[in-house]
C-alpha atoms as a PDB file:
ATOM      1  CA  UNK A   1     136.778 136.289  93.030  1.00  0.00           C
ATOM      2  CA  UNK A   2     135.142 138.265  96.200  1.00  0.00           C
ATOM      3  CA  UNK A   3     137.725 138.809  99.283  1.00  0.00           C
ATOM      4  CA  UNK A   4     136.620 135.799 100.936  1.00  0.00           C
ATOM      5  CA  UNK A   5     136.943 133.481  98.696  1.00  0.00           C
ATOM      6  CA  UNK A   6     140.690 135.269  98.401  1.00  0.00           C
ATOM      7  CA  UNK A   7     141.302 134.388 102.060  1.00  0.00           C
ATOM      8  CA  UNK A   8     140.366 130.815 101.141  1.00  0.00           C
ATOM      9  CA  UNK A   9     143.632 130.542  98.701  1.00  0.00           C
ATOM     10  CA  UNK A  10     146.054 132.224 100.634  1.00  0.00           C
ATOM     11  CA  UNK A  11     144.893 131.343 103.902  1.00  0.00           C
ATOM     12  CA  UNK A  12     143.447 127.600 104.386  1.00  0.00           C
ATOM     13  CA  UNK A  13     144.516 127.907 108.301  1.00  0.00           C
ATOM     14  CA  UNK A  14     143.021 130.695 109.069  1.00  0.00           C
ATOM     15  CA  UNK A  15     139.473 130.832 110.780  1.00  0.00           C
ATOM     16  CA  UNK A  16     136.560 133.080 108.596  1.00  0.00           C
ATOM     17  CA  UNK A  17     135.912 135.205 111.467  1.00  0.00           C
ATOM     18  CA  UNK A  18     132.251 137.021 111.830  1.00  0.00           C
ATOM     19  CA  UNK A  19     133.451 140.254 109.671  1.00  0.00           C
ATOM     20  CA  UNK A  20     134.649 137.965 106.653  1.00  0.00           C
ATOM     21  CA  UNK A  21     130.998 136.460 106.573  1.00  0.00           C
ATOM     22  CA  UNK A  22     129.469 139.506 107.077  1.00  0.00           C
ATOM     23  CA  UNK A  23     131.641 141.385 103.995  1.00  0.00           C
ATOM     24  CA  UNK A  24     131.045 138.494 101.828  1.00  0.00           C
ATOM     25  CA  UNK A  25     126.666 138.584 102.325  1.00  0.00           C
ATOM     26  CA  UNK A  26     126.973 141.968 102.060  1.00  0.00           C
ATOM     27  CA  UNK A  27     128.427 141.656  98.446  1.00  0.00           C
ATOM     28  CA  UNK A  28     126.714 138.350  97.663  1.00  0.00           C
ATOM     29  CA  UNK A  29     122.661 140.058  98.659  1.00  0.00           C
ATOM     30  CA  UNK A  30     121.211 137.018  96.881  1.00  0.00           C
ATOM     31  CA  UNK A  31     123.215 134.256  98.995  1.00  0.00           C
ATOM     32  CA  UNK A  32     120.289 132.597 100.796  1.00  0.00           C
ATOM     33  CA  UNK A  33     118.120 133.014  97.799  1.00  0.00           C
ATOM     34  CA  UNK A  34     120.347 130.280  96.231  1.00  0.00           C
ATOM     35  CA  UNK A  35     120.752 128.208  99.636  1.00  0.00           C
ATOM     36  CA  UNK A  36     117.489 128.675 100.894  1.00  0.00           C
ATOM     37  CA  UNK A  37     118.030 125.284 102.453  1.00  0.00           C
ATOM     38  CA  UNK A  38     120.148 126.938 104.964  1.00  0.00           C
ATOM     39  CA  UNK A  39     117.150 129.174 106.306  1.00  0.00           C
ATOM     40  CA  UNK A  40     116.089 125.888 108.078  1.00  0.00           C
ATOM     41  CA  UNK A  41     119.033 125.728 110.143  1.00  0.00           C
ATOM     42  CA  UNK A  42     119.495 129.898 111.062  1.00  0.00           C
ATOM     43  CA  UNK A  43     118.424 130.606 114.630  1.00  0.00           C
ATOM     44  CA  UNK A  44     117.759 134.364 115.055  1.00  0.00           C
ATOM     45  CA  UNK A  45     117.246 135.415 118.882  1.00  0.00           C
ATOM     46  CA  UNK A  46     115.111 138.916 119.604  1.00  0.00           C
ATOM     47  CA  UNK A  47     116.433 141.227 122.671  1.00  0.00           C
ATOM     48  CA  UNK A  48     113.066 142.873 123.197  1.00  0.00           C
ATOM     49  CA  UNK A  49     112.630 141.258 126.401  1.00  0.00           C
ATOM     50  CA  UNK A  50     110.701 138.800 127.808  1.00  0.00           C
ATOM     51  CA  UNK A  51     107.100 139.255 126.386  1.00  0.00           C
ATOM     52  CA  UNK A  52     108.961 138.180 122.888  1.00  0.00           C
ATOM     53  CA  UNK A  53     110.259 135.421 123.921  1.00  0.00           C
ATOM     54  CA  UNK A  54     106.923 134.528 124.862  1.00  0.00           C
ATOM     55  CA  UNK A  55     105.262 135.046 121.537  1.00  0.00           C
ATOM     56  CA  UNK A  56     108.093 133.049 120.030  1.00  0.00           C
ATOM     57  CA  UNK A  57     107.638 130.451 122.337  1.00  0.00           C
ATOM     58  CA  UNK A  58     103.298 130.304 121.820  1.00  0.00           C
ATOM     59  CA  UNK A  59     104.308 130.117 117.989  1.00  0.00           C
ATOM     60  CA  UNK A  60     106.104 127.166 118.546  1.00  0.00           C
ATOM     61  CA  UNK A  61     103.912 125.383 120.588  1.00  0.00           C
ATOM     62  CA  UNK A  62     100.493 126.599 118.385  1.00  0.00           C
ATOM     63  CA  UNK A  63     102.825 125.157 114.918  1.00  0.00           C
ATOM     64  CA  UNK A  64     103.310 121.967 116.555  1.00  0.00           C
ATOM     65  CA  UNK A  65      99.547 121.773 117.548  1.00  0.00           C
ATOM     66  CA  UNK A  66      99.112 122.602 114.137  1.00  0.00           C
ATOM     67  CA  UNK A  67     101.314 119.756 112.651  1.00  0.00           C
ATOM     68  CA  UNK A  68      99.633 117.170 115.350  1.00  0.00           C
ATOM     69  CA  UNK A  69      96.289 118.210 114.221  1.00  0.00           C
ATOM     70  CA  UNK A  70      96.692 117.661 110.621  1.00  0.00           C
ATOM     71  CA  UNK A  71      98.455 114.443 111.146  1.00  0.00           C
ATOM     72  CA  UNK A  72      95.646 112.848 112.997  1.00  0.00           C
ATOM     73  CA  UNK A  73      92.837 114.523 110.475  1.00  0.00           C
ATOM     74  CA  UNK A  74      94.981 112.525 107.719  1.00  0.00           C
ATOM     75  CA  UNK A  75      95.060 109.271 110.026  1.00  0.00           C
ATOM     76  CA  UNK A  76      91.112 109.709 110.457  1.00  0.00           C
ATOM     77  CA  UNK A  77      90.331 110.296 106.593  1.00  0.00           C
ATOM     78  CA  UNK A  78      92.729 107.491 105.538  1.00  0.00           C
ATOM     79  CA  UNK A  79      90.567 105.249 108.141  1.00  0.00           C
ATOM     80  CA  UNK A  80      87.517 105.950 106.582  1.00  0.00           C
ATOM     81  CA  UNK A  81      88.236 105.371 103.166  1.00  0.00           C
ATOM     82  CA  UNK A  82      89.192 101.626 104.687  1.00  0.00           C
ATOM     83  CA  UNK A  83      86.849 101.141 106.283  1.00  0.00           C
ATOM     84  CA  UNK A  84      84.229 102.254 103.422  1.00  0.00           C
ATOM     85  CA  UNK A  85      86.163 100.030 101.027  1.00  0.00           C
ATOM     86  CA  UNK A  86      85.719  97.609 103.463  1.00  0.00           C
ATOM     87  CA  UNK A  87      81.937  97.849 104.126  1.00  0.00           C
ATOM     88  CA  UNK A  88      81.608  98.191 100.689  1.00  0.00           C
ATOM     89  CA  UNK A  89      83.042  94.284 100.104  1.00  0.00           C
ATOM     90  CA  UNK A  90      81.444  93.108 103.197  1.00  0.00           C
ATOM     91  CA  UNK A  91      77.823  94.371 102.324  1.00  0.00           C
ATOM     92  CA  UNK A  92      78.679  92.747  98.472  1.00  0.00           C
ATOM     93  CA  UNK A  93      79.647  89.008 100.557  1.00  0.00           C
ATOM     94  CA  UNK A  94      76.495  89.379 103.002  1.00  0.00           C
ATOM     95  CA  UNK A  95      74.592  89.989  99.745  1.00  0.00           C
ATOM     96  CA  UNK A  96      75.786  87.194  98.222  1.00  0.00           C
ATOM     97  CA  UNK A  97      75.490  84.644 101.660  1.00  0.00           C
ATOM     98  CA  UNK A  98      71.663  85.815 102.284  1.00  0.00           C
ATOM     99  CA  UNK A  99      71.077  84.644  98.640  1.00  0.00           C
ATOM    100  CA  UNK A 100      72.567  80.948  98.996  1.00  0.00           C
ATOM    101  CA  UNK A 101      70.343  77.926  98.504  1.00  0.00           C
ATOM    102  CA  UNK A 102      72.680  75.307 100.131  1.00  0.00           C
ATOM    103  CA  UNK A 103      75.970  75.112 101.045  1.00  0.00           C
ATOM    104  CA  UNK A 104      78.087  74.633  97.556  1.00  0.00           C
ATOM    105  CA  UNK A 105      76.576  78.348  97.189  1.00  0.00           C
ATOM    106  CA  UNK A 106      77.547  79.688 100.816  1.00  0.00           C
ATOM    107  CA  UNK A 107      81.238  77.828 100.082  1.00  0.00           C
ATOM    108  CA  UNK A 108      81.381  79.692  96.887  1.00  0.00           C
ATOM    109  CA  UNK A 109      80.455  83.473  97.972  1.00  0.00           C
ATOM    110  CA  UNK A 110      83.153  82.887 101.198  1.00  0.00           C
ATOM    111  CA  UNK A 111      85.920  81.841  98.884  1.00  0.00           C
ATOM    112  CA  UNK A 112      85.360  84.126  95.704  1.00  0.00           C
ATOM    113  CA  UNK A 113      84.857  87.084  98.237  1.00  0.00           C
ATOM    114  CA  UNK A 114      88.405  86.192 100.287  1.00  0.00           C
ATOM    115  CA  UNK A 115      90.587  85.238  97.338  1.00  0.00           C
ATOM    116  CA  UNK A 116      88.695  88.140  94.533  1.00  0.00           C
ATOM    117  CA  UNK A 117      87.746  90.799  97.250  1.00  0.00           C
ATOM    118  CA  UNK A 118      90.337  90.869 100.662  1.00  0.00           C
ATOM    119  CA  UNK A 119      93.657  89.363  98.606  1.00  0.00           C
ATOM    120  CA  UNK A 120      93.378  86.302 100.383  1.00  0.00           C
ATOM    121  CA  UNK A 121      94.970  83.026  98.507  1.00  0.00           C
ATOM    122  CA  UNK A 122      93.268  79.635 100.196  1.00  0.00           C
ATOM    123  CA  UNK A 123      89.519  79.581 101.962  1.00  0.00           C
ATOM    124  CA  UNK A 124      88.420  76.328 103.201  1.00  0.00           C
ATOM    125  CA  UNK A 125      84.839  75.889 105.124  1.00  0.00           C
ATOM    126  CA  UNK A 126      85.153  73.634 107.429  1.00  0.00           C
ATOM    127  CA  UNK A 127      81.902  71.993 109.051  1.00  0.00           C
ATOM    128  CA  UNK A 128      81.697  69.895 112.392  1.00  0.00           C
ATOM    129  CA  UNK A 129      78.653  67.925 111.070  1.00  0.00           C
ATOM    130  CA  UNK A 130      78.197  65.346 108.390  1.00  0.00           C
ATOM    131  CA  UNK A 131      78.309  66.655 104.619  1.00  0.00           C
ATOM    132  CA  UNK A 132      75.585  65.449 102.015  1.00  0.00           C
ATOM    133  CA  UNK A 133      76.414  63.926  98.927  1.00  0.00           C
ATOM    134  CA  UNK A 134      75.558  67.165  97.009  1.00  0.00           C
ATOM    135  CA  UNK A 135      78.044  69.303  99.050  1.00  0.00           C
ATOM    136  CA  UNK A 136      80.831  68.930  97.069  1.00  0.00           C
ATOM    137  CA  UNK A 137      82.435  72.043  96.962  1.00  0.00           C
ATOM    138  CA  UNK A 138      85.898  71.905  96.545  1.00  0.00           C
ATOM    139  CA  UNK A 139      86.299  74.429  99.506  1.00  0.00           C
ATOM    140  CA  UNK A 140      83.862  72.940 101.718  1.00  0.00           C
ATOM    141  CA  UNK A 141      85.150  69.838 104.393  1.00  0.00           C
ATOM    142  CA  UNK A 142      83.700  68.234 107.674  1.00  0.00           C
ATOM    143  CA  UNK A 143      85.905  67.255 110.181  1.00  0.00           C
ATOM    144  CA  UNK A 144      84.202  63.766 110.104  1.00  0.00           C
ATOM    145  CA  UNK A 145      86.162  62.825 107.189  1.00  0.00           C
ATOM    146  CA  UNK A 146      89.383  63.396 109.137  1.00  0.00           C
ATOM    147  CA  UNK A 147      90.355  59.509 110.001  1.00  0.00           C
ATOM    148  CA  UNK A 148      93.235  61.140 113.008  1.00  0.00           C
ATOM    149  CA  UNK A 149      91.264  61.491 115.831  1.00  0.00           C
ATOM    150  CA  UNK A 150      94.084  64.095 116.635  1.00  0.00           C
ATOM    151  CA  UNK A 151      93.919  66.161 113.788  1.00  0.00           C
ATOM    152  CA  UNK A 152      90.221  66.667 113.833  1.00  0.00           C
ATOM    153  CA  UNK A 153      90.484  67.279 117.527  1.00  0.00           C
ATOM    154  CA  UNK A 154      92.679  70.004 116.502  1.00  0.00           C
ATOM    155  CA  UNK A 155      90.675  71.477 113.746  1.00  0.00           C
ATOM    156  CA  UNK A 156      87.562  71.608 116.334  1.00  0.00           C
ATOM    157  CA  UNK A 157      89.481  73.188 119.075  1.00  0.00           C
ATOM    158  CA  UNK A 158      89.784  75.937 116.374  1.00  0.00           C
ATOM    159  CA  UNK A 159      86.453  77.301 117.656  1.00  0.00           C
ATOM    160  CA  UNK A 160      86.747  77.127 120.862  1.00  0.00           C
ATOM    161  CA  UNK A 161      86.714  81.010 121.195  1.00  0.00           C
ATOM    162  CA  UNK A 162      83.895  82.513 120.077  1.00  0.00           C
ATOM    163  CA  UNK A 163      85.555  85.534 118.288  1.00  0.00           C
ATOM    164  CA  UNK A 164      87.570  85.558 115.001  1.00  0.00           C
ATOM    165  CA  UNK A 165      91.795  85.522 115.685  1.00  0.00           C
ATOM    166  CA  UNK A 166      95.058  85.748 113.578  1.00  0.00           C
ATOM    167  CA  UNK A 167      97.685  82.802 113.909  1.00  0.00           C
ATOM    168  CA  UNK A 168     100.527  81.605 111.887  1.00  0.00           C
ATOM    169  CA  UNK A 169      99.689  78.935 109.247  1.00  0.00           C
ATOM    170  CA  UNK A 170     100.965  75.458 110.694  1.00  0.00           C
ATOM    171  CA  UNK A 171     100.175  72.270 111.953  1.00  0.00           C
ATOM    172  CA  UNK A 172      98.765  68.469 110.149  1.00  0.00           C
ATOM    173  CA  UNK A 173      95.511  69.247 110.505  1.00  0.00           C
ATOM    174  CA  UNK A 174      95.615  72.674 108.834  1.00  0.00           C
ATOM    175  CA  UNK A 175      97.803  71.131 105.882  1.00  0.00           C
ATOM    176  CA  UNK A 176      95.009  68.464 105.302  1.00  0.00           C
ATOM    177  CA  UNK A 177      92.636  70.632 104.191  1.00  0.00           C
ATOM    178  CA  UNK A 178      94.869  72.994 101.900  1.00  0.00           C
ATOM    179  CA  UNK A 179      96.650  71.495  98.713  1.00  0.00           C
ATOM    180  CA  UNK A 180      98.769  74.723  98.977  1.00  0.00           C
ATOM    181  CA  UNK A 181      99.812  74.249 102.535  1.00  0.00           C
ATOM    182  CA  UNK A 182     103.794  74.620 101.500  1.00  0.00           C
ATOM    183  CA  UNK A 183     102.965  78.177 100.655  1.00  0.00           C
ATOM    184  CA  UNK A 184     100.897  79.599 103.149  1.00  0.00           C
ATOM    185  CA  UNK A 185     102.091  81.714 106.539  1.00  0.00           C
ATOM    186  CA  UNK A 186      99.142  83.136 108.298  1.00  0.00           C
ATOM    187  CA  UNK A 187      95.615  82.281 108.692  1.00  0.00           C
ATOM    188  CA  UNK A 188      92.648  83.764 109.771  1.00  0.00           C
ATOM    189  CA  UNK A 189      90.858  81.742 112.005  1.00  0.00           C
ATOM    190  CA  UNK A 190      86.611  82.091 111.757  1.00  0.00           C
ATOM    191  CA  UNK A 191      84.593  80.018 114.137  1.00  0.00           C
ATOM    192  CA  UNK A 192      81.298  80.027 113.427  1.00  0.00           C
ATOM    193  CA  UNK A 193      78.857  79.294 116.292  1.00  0.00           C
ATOM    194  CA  UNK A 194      74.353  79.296 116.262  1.00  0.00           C
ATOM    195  CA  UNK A 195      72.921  79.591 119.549  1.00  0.00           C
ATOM    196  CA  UNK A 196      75.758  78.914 121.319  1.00  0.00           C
ATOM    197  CA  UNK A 197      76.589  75.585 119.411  1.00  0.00           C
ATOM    198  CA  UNK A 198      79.845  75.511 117.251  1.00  0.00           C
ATOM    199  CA  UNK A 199      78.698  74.536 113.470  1.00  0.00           C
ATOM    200  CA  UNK A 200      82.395  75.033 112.288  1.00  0.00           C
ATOM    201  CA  UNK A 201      84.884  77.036 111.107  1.00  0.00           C
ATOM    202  CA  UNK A 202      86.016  79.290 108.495  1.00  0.00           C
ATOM    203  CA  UNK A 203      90.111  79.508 107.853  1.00  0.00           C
ATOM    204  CA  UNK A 204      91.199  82.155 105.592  1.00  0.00           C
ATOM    205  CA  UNK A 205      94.945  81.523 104.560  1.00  0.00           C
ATOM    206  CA  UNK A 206      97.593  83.838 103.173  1.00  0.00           C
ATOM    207  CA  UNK A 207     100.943  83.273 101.111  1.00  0.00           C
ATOM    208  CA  UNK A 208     102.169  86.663 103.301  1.00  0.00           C
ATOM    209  CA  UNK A 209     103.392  85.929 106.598  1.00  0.00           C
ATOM    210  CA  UNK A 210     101.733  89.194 107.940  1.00  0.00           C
ATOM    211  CA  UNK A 211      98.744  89.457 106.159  1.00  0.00           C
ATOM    212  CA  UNK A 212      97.191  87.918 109.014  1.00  0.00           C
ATOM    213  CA  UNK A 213      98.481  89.333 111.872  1.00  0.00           C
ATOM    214  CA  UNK A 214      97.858  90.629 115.725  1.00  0.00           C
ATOM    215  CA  UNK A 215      97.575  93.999 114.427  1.00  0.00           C
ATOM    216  CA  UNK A 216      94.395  93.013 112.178  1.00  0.00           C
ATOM    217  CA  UNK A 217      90.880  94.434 113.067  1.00  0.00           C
ATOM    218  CA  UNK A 218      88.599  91.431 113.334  1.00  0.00           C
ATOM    219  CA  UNK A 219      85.515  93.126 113.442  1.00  0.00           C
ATOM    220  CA  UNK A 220      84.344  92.791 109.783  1.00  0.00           C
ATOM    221  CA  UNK A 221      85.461  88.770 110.111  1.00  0.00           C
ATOM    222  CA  UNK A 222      83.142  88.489 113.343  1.00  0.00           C
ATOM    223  CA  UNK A 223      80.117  90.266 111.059  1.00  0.00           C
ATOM    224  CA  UNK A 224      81.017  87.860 108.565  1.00  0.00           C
ATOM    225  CA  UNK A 225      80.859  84.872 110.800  1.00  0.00           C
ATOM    226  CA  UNK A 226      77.343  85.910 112.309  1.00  0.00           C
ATOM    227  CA  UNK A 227      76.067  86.205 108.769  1.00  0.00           C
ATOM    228  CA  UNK A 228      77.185  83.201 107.712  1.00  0.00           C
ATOM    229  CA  UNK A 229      76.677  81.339 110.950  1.00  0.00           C
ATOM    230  CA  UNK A 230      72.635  81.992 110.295  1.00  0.00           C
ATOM    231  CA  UNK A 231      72.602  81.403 106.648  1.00  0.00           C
ATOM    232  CA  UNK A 232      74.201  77.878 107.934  1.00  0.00           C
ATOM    233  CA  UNK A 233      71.518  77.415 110.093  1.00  0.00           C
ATOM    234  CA  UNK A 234      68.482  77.082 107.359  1.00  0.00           C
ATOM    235  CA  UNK A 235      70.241  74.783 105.168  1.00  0.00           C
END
């Protein structure tokens, strides 16, 4: 047992002053070898004036830089590989839209796209005109089969922006049109507009109350809706 750890038995009230610590590294070399956690927490001053302190303090500054940099490089890679998974999916839908015939086909590429592609777990296409007796998708609606004048007043107001937006799942209208309303949160609300004129609107619904959110980027959904906005126009 060194001399310090003597002191310990016989002396639990008495401070380790500076020598103590100093005898006991001095016979234990290897100390921070085994603590090296301790390193992290050692301040060691220089007394070569003030051009040292300087350097010290440039080192600081230039590691932090450092540290900043590499965080935001990471941020800017990890963006890109989103946003070529994403394109990647997108181009793969648009592919898939441009080659429709009518709309059981555009109805099927939205929905196995949103539920297969982007996690999504209810699509429903939802048209402001009347529906022919072939479009019988089981995703595809008109608001002209809504007998509440109130709840297809509602679903139309849907589009009146002219942008794709985020909102919680809720409301009559909304649960009309999805068999699984109990279970879904938030929605992501498409309108879908052709010179100007709303043609309808695409809702994309999620079990995951913030799958949908504020925070989303939009961009990709507003692509979408132009895309599918024109393929809607030569049926």
């Amino acid at each position: 047992m060194s001399n310090i750890d003597k002191n310990n038995v016989t002396h639990q009230d008495k401070p380790i002053d500076g020598s103590a610590v100093a005898d006991y590294l001095r016979q234990n070399p290897d100390f921070f070898n085994q603590r090296s956690e301790l390193l992290a927490s050692i301040e060691l001053a220089h007394n070569c004036g003030q051009a040292t302190s300087l350097i010290e303090r440039q080192t600081q500054v230039m590691r932090q830089k450092i540290q900043d940099y590499a965080t935001r490089m990471s941020d800017v890679l990890s963006t890109a590989r989103r946003n070529d998974v994403q394109f990647e999916k997108t181009k793969r839908l648009v592919t898939e839209l441009s080659a429709a015939t009518h709309l059981n086909d555009i109805t099927e590429a939205l929905k196995q796209s949103f539920t297969a592609e982007f996690h999504s777990d209810a699509v429903q296409l939802v048209l402001f005109s009347d529906l022919k007796s072939q479009d019988n998708h089981a995703n595809l609606s008109s608001t002209q089969s809504i007998d509440n004048k109130v709840d297809r007043a509602h679903i139309q107001a849907l589009a009146a922006k002219n942008w794709a937006y985020c909102q919680t799942f809720s409301g009559p209208a909304m649960e009309q049109l999805f068999p699984s309303y109990k279970k879904l949160k938030s929605s992501a609300i498409v309108p879908l507009y052709r010179h100007e004129k709303a043609l309808g609107v695409l809702i994309i619904a999620s079990n995951s109350a913030d799958h949908y959110s504020d925070q989303l980027d939009t961009l990709f959904l507003n692509h979408v809706a132009a895309v599918t906005s024109r393929c809607l126009g030569r049926m």
